[in-house]
N, C-alpha and C. Protein backbone atom coordinates (compact mmCIF):
# COMPACT_ATOMS: atom_id res chain seq x y z
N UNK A 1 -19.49 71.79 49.80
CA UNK A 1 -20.06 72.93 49.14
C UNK A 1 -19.58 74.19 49.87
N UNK A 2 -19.14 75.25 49.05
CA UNK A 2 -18.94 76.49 49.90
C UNK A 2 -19.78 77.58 48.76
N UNK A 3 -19.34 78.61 50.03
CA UNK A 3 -20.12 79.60 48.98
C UNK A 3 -19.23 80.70 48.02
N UNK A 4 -19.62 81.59 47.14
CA UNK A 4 -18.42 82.01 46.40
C UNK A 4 -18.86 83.49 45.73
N UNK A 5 -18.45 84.33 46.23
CA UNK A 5 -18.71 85.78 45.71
C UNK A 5 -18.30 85.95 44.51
N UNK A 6 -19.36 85.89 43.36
CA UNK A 6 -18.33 86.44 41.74
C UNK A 6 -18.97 87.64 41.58
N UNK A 7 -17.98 88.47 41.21
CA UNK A 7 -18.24 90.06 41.06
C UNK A 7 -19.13 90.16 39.67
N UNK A 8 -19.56 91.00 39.38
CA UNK A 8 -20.51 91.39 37.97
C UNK A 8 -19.68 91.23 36.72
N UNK A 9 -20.01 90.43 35.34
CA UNK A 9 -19.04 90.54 34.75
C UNK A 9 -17.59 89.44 34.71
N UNK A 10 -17.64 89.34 35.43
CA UNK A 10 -16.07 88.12 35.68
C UNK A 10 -16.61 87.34 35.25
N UNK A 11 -16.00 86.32 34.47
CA UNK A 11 -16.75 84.77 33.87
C UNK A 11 -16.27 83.64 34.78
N UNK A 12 -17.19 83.11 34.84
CA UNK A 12 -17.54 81.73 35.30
C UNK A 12 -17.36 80.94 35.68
N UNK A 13 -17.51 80.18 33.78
CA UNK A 13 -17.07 79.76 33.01
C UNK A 13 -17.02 80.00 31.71
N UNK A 14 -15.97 79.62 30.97
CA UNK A 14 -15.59 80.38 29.71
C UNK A 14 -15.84 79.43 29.03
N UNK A 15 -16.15 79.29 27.44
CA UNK A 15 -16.45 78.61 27.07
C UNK A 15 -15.47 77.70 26.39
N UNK A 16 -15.70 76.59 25.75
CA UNK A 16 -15.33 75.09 25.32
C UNK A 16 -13.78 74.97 26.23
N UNK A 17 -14.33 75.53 27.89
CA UNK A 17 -13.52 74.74 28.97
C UNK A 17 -14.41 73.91 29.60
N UNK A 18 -13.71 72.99 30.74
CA UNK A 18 -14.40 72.00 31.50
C UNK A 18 -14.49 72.53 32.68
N UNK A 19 -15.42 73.15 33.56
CA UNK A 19 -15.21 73.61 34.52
C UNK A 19 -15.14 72.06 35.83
N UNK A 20 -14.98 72.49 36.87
CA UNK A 20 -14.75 71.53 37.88
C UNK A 20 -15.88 72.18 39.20
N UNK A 21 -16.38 72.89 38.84
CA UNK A 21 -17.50 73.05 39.78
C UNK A 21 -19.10 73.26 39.27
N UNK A 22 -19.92 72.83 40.09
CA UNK A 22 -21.19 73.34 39.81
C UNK A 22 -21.79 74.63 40.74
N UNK A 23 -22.64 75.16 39.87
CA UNK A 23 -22.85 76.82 40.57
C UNK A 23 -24.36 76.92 40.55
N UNK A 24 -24.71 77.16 41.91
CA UNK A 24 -26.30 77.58 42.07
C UNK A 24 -26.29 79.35 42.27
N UNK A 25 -27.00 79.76 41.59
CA UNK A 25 -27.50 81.27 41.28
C UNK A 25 -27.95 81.39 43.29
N UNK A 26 -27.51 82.25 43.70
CA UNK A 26 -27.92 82.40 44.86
C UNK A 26 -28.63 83.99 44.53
N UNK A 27 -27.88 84.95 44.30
CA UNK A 27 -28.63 85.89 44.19
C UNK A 27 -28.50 86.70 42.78
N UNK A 28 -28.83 88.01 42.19
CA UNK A 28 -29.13 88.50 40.95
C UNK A 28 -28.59 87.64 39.45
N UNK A 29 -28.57 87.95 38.32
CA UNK A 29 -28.80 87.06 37.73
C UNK A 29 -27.73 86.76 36.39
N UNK A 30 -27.73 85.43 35.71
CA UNK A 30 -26.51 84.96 35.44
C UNK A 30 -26.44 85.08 33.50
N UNK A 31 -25.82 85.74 33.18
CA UNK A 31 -25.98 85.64 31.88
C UNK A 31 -25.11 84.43 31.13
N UNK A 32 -26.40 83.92 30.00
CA UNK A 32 -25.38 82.28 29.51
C UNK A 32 -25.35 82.97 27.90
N UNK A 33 -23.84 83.25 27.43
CA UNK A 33 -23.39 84.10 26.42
C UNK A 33 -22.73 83.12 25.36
N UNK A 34 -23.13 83.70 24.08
CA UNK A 34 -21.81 82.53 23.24
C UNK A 34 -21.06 83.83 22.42
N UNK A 35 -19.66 83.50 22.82
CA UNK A 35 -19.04 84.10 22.28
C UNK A 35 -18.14 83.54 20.52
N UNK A 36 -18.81 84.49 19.76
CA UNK A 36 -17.84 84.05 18.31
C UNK A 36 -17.39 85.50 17.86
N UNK A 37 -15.95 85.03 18.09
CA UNK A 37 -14.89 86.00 18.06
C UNK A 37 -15.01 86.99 18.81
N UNK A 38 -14.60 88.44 17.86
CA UNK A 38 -15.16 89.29 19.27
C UNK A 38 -16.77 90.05 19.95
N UNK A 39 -17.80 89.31 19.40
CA UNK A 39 -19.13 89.40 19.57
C UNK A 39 -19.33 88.25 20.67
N UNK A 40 -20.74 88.92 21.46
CA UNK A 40 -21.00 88.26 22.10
C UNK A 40 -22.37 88.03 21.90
N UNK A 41 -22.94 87.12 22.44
CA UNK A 41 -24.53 87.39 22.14
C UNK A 41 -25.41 86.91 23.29
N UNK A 42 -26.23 87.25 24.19
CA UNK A 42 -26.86 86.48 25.13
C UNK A 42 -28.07 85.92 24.83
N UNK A 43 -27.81 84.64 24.97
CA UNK A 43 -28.57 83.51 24.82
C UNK A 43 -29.66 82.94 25.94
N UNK A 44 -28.99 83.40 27.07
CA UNK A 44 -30.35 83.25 28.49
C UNK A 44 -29.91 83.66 29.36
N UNK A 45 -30.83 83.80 30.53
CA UNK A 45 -30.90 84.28 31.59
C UNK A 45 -30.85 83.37 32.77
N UNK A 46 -29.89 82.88 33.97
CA UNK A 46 -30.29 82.37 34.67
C UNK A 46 -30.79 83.03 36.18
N UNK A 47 -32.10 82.46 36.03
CA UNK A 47 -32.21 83.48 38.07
C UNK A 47 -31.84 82.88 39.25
N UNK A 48 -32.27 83.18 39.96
CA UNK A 48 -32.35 83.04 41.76
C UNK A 48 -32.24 80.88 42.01
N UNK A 49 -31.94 80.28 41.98
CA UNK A 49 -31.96 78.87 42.59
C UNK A 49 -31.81 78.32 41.05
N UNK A 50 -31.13 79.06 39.77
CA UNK A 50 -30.95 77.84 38.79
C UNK A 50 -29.63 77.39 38.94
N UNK A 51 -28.99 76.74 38.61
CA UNK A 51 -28.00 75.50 38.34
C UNK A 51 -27.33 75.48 36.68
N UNK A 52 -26.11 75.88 37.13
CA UNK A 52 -25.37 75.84 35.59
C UNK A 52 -23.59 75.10 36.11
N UNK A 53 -23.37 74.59 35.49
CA UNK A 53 -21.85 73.90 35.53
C UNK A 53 -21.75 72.92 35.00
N UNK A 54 -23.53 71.83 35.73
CA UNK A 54 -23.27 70.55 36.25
C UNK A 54 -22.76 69.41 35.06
N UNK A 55 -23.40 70.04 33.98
CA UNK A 55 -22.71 68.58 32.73
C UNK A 55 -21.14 69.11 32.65
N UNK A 56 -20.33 69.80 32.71
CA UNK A 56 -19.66 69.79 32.11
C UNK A 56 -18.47 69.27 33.29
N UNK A 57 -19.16 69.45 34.74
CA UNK A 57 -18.28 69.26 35.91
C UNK A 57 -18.52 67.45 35.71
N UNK A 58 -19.70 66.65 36.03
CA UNK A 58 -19.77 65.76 36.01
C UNK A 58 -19.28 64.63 35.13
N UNK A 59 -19.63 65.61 33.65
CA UNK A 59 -19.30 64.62 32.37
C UNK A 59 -17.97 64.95 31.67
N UNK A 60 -16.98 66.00 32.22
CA UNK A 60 -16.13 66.49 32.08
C UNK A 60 -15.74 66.94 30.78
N UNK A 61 -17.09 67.16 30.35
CA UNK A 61 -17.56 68.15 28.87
C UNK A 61 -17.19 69.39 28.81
N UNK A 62 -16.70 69.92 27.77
CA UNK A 62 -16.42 71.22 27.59
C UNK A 62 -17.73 72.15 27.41
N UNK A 63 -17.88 73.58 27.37
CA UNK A 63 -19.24 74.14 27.77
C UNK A 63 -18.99 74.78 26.73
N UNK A 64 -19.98 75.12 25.93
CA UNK A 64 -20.61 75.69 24.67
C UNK A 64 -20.74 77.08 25.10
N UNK A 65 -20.98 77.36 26.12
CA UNK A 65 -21.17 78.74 26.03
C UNK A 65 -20.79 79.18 27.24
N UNK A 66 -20.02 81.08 27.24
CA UNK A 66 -19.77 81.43 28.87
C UNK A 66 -20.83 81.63 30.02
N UNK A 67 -20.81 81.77 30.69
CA UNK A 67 -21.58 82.06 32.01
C UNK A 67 -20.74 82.97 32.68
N UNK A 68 -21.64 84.34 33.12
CA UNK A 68 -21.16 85.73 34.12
C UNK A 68 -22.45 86.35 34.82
N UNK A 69 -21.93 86.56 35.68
CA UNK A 69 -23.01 87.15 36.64
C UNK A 69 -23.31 88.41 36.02
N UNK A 70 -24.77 88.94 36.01
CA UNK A 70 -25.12 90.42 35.52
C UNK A 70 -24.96 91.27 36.63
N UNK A 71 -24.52 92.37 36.38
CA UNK A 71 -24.56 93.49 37.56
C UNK A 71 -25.78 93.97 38.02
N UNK A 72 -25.64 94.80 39.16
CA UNK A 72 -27.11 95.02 40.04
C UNK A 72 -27.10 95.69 39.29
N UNK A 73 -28.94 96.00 38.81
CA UNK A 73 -29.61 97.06 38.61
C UNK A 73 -30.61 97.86 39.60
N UNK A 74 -30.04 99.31 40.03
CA UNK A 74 -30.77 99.91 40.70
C UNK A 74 -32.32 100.44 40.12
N UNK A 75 -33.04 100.45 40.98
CA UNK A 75 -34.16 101.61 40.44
C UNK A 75 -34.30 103.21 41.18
């Protein structure tokens, strides 16, 4: 396991690829998007200690939808 800085915005994983890793949310939070065509739409939120990759790393399934980190929001 290592750890892995993804900037705000950069994807993931993209969708109906197979990624090869699994990703724990360490800090702010992860948007799970489906993209059809050029719309996007967000579908959920992942926070602080959730887990997204793992079926598609394990079962070497393609992923239905992207995953990107949301940018900080200041107050």
């Amino acid at each position: 396991m290592k750890a892995e800085y993804i900037p705000p915005r950069e994807d993931v994983i993209l969708q109906n690829e197979v990624p090869d890793d699994v990703y724990i949310t360490v800090s702010r939070e992860v948007e799970i998007i489906d993209c059809e065509g050029e719309k996007e739409h967000v579908v959920g939120t992942l926070q602080s200690a959730d887990m997204f990759g793992e079926v598609g790393a394990l079962c070497c399934r393609p992923q239905s939808l992207c995953s990107e980190p949301r940018p900080f929001h200041m107050c």
